[in-house]
Protein backbone atom coordinates (compact mmCIF):
# COMPACT_ATOMS: atom_id res chain seq x y z
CA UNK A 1 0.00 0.00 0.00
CA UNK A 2 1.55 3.39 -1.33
CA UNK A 3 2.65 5.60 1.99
CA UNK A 4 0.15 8.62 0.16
CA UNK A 5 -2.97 6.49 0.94
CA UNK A 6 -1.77 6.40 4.74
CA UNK A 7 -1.12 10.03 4.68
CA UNK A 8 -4.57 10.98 3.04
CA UNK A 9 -5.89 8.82 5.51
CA UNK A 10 -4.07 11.33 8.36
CA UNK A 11 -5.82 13.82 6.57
CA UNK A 12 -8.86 12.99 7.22
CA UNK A 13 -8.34 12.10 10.69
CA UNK A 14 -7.36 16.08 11.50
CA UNK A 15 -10.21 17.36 9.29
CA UNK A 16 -12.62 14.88 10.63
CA UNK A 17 -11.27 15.88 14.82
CA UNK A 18 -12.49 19.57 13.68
CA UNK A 19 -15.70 17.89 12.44
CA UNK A 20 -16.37 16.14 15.49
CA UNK A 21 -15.04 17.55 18.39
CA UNK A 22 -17.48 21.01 18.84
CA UNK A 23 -19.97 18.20 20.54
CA UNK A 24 -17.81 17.75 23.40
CA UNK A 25 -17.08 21.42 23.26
CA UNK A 26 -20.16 23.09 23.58
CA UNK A 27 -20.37 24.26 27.35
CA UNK A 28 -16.70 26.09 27.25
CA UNK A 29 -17.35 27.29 23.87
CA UNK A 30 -20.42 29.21 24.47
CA UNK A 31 -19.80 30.42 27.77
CA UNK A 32 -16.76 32.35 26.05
CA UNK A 33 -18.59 33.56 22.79
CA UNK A 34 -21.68 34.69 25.55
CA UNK A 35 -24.14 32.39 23.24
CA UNK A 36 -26.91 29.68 24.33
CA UNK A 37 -25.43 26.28 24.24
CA UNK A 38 -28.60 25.71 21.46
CA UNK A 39 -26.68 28.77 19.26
CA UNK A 40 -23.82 27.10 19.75
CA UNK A 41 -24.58 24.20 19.00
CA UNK A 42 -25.88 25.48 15.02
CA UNK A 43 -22.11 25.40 14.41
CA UNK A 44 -22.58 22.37 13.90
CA UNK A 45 -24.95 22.84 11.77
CA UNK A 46 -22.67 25.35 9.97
CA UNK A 47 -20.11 22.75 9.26
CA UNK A 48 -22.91 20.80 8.10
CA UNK A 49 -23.79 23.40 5.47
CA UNK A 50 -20.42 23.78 4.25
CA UNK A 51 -19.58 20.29 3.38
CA UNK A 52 -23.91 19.88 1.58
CA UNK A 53 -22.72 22.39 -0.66
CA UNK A 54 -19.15 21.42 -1.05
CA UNK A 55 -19.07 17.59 -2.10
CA UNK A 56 -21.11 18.37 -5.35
CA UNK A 57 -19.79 21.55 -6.14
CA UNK A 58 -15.85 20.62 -5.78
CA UNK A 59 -16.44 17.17 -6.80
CA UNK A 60 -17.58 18.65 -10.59
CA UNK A 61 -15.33 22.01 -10.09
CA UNK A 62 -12.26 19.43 -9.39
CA UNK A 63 -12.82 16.73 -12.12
CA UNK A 64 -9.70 18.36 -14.55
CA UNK A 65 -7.73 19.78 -11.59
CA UNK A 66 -4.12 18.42 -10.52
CA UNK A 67 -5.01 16.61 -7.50
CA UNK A 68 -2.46 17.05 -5.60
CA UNK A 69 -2.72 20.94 -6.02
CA UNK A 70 -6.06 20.30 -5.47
CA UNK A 71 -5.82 18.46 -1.86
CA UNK A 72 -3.13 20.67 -1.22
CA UNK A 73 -5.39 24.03 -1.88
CA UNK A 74 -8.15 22.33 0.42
CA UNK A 75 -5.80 21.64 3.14
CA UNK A 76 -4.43 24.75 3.49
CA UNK A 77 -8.08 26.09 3.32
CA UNK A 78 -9.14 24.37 6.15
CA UNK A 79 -6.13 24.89 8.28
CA UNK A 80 -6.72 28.98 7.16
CA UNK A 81 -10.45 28.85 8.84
CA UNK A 82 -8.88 26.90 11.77
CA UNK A 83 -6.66 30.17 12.74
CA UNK A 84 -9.07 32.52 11.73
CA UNK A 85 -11.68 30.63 14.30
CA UNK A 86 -8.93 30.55 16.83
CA UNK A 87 -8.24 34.54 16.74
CA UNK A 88 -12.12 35.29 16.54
CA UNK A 89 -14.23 36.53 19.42
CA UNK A 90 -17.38 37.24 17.30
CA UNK A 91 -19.83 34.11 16.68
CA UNK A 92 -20.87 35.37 13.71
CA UNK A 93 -17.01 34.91 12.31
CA UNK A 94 -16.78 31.71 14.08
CA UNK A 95 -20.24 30.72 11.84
CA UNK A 96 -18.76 31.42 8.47
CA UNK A 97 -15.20 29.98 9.04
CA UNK A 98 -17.31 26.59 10.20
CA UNK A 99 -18.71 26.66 6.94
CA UNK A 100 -15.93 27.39 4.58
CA UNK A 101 -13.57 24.82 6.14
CA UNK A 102 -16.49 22.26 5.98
CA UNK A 103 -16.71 23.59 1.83
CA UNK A 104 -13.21 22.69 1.31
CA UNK A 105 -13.10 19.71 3.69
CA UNK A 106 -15.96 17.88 1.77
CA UNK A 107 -13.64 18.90 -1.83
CA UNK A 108 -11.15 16.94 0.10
CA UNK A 109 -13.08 14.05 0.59
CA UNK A 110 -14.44 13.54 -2.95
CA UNK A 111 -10.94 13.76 -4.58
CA UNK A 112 -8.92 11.79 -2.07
CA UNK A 113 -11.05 8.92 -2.36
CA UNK A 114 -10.22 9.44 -6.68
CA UNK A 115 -6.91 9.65 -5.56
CA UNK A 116 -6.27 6.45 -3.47
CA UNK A 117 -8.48 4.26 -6.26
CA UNK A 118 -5.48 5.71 -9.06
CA UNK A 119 -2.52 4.46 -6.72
CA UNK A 120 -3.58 0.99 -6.12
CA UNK A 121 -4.08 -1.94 -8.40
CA UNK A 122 -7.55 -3.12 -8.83
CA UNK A 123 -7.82 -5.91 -6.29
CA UNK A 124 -6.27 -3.02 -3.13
CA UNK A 125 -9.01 -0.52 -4.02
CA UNK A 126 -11.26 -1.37 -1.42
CA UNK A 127 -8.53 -1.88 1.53
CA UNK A 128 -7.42 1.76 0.13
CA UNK A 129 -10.60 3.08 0.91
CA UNK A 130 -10.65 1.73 4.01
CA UNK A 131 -7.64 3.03 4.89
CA UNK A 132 -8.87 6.85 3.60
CA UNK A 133 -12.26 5.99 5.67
CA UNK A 134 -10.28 5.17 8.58
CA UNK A 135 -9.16 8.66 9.18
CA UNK A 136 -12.56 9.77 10.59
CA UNK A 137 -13.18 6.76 12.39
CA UNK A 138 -9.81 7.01 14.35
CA UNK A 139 -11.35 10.28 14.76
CA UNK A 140 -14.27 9.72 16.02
CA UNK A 141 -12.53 6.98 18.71
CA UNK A 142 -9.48 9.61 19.77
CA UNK A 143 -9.96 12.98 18.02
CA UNK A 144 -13.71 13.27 19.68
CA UNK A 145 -12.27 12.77 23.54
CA UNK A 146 -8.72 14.43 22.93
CA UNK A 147 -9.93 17.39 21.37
CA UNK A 148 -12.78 17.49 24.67
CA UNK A 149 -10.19 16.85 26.75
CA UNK A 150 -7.38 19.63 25.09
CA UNK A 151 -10.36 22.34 24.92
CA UNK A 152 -11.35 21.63 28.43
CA UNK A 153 -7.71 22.00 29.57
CA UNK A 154 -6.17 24.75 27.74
CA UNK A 155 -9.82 26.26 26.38
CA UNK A 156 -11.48 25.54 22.82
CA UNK A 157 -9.40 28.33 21.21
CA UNK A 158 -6.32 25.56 21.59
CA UNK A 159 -8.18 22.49 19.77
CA UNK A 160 -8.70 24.71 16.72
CA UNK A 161 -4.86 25.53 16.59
CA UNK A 162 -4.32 21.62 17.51
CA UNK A 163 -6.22 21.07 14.19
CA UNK A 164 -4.93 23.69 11.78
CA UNK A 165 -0.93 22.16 13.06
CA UNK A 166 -2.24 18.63 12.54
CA UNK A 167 -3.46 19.73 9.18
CA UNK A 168 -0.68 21.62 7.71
CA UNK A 169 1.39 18.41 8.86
CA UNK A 170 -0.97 16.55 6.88
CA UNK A 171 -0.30 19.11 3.60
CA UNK A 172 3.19 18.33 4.05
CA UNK A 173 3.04 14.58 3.75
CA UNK A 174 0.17 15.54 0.93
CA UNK A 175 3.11 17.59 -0.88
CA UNK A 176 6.07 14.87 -0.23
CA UNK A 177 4.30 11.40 -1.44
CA UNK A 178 2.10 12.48 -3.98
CA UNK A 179 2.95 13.30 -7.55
CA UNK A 180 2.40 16.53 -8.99
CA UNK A 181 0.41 15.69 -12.18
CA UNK A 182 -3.08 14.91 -13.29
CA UNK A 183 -3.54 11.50 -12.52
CA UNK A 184 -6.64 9.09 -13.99
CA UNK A 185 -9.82 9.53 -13.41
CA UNK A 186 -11.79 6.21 -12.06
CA UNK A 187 -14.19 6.68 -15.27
CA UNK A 188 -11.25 7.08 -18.13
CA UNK A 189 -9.57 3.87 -17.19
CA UNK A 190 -9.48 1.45 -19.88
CA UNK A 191 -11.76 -1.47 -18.61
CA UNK A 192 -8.46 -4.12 -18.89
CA UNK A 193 -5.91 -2.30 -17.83
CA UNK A 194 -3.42 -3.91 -16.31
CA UNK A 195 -2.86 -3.64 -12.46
CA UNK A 196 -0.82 -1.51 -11.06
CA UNK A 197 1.75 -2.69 -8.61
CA UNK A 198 0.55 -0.75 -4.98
CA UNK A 199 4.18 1.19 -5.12
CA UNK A 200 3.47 2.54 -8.79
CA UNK A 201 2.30 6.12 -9.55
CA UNK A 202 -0.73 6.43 -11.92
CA UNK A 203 0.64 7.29 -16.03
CA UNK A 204 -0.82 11.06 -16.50
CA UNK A 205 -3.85 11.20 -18.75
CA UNK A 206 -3.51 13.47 -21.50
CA UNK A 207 -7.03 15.85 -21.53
CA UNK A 208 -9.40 15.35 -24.10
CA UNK A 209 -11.41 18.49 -25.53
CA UNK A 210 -14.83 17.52 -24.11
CA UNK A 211 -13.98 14.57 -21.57
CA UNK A 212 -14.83 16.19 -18.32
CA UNK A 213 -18.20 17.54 -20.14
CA UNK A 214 -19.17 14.40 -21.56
CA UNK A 215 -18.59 12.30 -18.45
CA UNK A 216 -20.29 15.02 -16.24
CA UNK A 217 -23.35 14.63 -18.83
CA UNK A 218 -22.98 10.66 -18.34
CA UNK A 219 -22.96 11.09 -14.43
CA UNK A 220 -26.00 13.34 -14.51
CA UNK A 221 -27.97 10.82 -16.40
CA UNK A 222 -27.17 8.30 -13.95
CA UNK A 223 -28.62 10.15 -11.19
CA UNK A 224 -32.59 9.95 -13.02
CA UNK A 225 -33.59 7.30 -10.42
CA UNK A 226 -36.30 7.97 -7.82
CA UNK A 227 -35.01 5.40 -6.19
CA UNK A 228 -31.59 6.87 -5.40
CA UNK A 229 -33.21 9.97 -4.12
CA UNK A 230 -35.03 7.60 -1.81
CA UNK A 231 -31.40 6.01 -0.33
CA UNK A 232 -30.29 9.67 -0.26
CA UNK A 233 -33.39 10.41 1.98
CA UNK A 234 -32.37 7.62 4.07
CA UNK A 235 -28.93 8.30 4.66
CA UNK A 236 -30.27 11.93 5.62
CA UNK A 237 -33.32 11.02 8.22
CA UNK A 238 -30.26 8.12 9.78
CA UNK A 239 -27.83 10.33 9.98
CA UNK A 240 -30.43 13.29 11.41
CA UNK A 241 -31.46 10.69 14.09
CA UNK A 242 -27.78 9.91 15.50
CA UNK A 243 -26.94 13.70 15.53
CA UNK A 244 -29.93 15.30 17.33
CA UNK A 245 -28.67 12.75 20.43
CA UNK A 246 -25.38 13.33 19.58
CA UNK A 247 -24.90 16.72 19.14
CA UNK A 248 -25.86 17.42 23.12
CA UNK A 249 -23.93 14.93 24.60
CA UNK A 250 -21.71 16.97 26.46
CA UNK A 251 -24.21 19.64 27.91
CA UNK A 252 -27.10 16.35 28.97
CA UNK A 253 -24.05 14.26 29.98
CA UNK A 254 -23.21 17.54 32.71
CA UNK A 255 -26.59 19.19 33.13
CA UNK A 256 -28.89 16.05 33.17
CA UNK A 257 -26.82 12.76 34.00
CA UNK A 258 -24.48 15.13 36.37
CA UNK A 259 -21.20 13.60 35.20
CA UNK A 260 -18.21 16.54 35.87
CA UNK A 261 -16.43 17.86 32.91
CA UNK A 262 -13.88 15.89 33.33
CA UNK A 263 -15.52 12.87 32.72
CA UNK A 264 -17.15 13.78 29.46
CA UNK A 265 -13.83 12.81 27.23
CA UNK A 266 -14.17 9.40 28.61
CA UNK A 267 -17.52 8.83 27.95
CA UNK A 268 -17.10 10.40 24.25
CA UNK A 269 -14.73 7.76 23.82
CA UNK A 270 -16.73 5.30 25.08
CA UNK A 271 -19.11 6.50 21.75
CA UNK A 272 -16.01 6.80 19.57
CA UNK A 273 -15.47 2.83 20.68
CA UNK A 274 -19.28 1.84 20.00
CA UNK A 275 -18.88 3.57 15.99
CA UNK A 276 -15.99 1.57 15.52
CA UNK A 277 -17.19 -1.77 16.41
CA UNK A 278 -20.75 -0.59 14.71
CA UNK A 279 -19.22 0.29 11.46
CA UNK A 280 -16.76 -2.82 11.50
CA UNK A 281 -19.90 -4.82 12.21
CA UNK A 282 -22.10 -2.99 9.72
CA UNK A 283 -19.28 -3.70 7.02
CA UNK A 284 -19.15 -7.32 7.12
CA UNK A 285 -22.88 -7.32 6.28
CA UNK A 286 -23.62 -4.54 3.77
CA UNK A 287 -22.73 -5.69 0.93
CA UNK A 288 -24.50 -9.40 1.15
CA UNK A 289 -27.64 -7.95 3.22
CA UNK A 290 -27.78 -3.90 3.00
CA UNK A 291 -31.61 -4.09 4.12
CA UNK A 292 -31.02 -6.39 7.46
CA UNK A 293 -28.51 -3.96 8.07
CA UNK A 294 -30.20 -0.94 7.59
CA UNK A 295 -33.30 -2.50 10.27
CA UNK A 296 -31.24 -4.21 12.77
CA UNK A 297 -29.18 -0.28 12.85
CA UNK A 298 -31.84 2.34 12.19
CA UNK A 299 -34.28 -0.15 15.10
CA UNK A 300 -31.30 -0.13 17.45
CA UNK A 301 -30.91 3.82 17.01
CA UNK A 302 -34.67 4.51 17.97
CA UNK A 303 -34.50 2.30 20.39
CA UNK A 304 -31.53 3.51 22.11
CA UNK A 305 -32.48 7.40 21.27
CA UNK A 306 -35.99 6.50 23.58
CA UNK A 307 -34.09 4.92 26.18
CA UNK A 308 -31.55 7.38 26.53
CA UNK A 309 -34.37 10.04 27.07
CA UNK A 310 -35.66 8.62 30.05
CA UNK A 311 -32.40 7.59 31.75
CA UNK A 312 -30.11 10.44 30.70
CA UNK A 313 -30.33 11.40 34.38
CA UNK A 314 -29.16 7.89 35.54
CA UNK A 315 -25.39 7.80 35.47
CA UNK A 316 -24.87 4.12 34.59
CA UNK A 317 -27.47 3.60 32.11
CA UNK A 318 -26.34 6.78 30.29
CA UNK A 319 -23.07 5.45 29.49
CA UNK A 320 -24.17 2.25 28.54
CA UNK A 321 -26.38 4.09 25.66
CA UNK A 322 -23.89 6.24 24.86
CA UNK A 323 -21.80 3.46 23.81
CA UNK A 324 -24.41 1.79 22.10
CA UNK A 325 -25.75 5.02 19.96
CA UNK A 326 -22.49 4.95 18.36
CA UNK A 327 -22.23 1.34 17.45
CA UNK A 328 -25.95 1.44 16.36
CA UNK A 329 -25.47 4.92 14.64
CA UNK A 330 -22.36 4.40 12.71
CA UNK A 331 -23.17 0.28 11.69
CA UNK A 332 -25.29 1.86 9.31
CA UNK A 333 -22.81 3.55 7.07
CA UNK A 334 -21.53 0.92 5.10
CA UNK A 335 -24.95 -0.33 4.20
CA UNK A 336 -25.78 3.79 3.74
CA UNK A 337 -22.74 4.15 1.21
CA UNK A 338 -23.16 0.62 -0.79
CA UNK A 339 -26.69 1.34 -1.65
CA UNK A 340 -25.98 4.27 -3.11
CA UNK A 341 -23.35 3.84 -5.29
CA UNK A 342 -25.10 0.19 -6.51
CA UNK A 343 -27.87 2.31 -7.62
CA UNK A 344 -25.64 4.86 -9.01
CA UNK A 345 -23.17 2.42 -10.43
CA UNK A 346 -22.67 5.45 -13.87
CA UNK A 347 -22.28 7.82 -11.63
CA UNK A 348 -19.37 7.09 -8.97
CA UNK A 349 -18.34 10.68 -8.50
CA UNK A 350 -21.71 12.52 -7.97
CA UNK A 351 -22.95 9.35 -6.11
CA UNK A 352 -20.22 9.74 -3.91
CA UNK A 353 -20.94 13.35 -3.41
CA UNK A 354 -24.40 13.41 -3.30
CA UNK A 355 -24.54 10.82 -0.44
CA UNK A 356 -21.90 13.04 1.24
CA UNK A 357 -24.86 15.74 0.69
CA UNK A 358 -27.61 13.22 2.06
CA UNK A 359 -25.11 12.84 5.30
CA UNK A 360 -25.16 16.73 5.53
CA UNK A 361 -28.57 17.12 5.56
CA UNK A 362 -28.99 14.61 8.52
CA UNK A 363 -26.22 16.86 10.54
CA UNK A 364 -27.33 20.24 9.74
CA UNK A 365 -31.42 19.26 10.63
CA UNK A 366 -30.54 17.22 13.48
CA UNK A 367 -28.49 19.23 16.25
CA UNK A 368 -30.84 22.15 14.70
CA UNK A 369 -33.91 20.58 15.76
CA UNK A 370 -32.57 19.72 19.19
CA UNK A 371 -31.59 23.26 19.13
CA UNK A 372 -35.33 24.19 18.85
CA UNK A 373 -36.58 21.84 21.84
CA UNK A 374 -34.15 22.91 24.11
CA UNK A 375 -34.85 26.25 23.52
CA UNK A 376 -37.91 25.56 23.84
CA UNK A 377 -37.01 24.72 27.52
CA UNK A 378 -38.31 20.58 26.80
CA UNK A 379 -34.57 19.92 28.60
CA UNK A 380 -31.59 18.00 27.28
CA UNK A 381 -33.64 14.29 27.03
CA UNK A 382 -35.69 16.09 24.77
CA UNK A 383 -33.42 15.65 21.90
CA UNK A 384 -32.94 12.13 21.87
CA UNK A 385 -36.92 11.57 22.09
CA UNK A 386 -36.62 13.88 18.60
CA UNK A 387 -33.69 11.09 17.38
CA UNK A 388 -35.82 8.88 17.65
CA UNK A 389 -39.07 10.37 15.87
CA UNK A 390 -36.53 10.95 13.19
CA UNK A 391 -35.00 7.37 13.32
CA UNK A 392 -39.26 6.37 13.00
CA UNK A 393 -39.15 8.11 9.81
CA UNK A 394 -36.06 6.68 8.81
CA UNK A 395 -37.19 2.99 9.17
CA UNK A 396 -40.16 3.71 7.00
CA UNK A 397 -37.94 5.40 4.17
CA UNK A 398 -36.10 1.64 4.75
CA UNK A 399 -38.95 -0.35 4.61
CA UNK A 400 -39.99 1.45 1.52
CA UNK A 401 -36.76 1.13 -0.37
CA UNK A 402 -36.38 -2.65 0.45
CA UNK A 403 -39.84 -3.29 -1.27
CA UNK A 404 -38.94 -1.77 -4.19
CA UNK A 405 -35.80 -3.29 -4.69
CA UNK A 406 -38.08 -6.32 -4.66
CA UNK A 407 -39.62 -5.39 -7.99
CA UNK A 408 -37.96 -7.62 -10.86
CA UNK A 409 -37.17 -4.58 -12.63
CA UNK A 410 -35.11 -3.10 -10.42
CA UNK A 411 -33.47 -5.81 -9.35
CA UNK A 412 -32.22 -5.97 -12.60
CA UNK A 413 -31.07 -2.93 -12.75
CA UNK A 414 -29.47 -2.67 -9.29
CA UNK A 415 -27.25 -5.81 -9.85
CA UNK A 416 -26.60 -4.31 -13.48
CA UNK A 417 -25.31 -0.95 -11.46
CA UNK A 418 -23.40 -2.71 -8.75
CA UNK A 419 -21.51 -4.54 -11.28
CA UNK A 420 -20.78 -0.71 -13.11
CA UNK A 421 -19.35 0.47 -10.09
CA UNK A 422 -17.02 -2.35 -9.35
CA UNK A 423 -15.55 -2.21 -12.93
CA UNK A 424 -15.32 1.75 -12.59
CA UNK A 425 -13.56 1.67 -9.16
């Protein structure tokens, strides 16, 4: 495996700490910016935003760029907003800077996962993009609790210039591994090529007049079926129900459960450890059986949103569901990001980014919504009882898709697009 796919992967994990860590910052951060923990808790909503409009923008903006100028440009982006956010008293700033590192961020993610599929042969692909996809869930086990546990310590002003040095150490290793021209994109490869060995650089592609329009066209064509929109609506009301719990963790886990502060990183890590046996789990059984998946994750989810909203003030049993919200939330993803691209199997770069969208959706409406109750003044339980209305919806969206898929038609035409994607990744 090429040492660039490990450093993209690094990448990742210090874009993805920014992404994540603001839920176990919440308290500090608003008592210094003089804001409701509900306002500020719509930057993560902001971030949200940013990467929605990013992933399809920059995914077709990107499609004749360099990429390594291009990953480079986004790094140094991100790390930009990071110091800007750092020096900033004003929440307002703080808002937009959320938003335009979580623009370039998602850019990042749509061509580093091009990237890694160009520097492995055909049969490493997939153990490449676990690698890449590893970054935010090492991220979500240690980046969550020691970015808590640094803003606690040394105040949330010091976790954003943590992240801007961890990601212009990233650039470097961007800069030093990967090569400087335009390498090929998934879609151009000739369909027997012959594989690369892992510690060979893609040949350049010469551009064609017309390519980039022509395959755009190809992808947008691909994107006519209802029921992709309907997996896209999935992944949004899933990932909606995991974030209105999640978002709040740290102010119910102190106000409500009456945990101290300093015991919040632990239990963050506790969720961090529950995502990454969920999504291992979730993985071994997506591709084979997507739907079982999708139930036995979206039931656990409202289950453990309810139960979490009537013992959030019992110290034990909070815990417990903490853990278990992140295996249940994040054992969904695989299945979330197979379906997808096997119904988009012509269109691998705007399925990619509009799932990244769908996921967007879910985390700007979630932690907004919670926002709304708790102003409200329905309490901190109050959001999980709303993660689980949404996870309600979610299973129905589920139930719905499977019994399409059903439908000898589409069946067809699902196993015709699964087996488009493999030969185009």
């Amino acid at each position: 495996m090429p040492l660039a796919v490990y450093i993209l992967g690094l990448s990742i994990f210090a874009q993805g700490t920014s992404e994540l860590m603001l839920a176990g910052l919440l308290p500090e951060l608003a008592a210094d910016l003089g804001v409701s923990v509900p306002r500020a808790g719509l930057l993560i909503s902001a971030f949200a935003m940013g990467m929605l409009v990013g992933a399809p923008v920059l995914a077709v903006v990107t499609l004749r760029w360099p990429r390594r100028t291009a990953l480079l440009t986004f790094l140094a982006v991100f790390a930009l907003t990071h110091v800007v956010g750092a020096l900033t008293s004003d929440y307002a700033t703080l808002f937009v800077t959320r938003v335009a590192g979580a623009f370039v961020y998602a850019g990042f993610w749509a061509v580093a996962a091009g990237t890694v599929i160009g520097l492995v042969p055909a049969e490493a692909r997939g153990r490449a993009m676990s690698v890449l996809a590893g970054g935010l869930t090492v991220a979500t086990v240690l980046g969550l609790s020691l970015g808590t546990v640094i803003g606690q310590h040394l105040g949330w002003r010091a976790a954003f210039w943590a992240v801007a040095g961890m990601t212009l150490l990233a650039g470097a290793g961007v800069l030093a591994t990967l090569p400087g021209r335009r390498a090929a994109h998934p879609a151009q490869e000739p369909a027997q090529e012959p594989a690369q060995q892992p510690d060979q650089q893609p040949a350049a592609v010469p551009a064609e007049p017309g390519a980039a329009a022509s395959r755009l066209a190809a992808e947008l064509r691909a994107l006519g079926d209802p029921r992709l929109w309907l997996a896209y609506a999935t992944t949004a009301l899933t990932t909606g129900a995991l974030l209105a719990s999640f978002s709040y963790l740290s102010a119910t886990l102190t106000a409500t459960t009456g945990l101290a502060p300093a015991w919040v990183p632990a239990v963050l890590a506790l969720y961090g450890l529950g995502a990454l046996v969920g999504i291992t789990a979730g993985g071994r059984t997506a591709d084979a059986r997507p739907f079982p998946t999708l139930f036995a994750g979206v039931t656990g989810l409202v289950v453990t949103s309810a139960a979490l909203a009537l013992a959030a003030s019992v110290p034990v049993l909070a815990v417990v569901l903490v853990l278990l919200l992140g295996a249940f939330g994040f054992g969904t993803n695989p299945a979330l990001q197979t379906r997808a691209f096997a119904l988009a199997g012509g269109a691998p770069t705007l399925a990619a980014a509009g799932n990244v969208a769908a996921f967007n959706v879910g985390i700007t409406a979630g932690p907004w919504l919670g926002g709304l109750a708790i102003d409200a003044g329905l309490g901190y339980p109050s959001v999980s009882w709303i993660g689980a209305a949404i996870g309600v919806a979610a299973l129905g969206a589920v139930a719905l898709s499977a019994r399409l898929s059903r439908t000898p038609a589409a069946a067809v035409q699902e196993r015709v697009g699964t087996g488009d994607i493999r030969s185009a990744l």
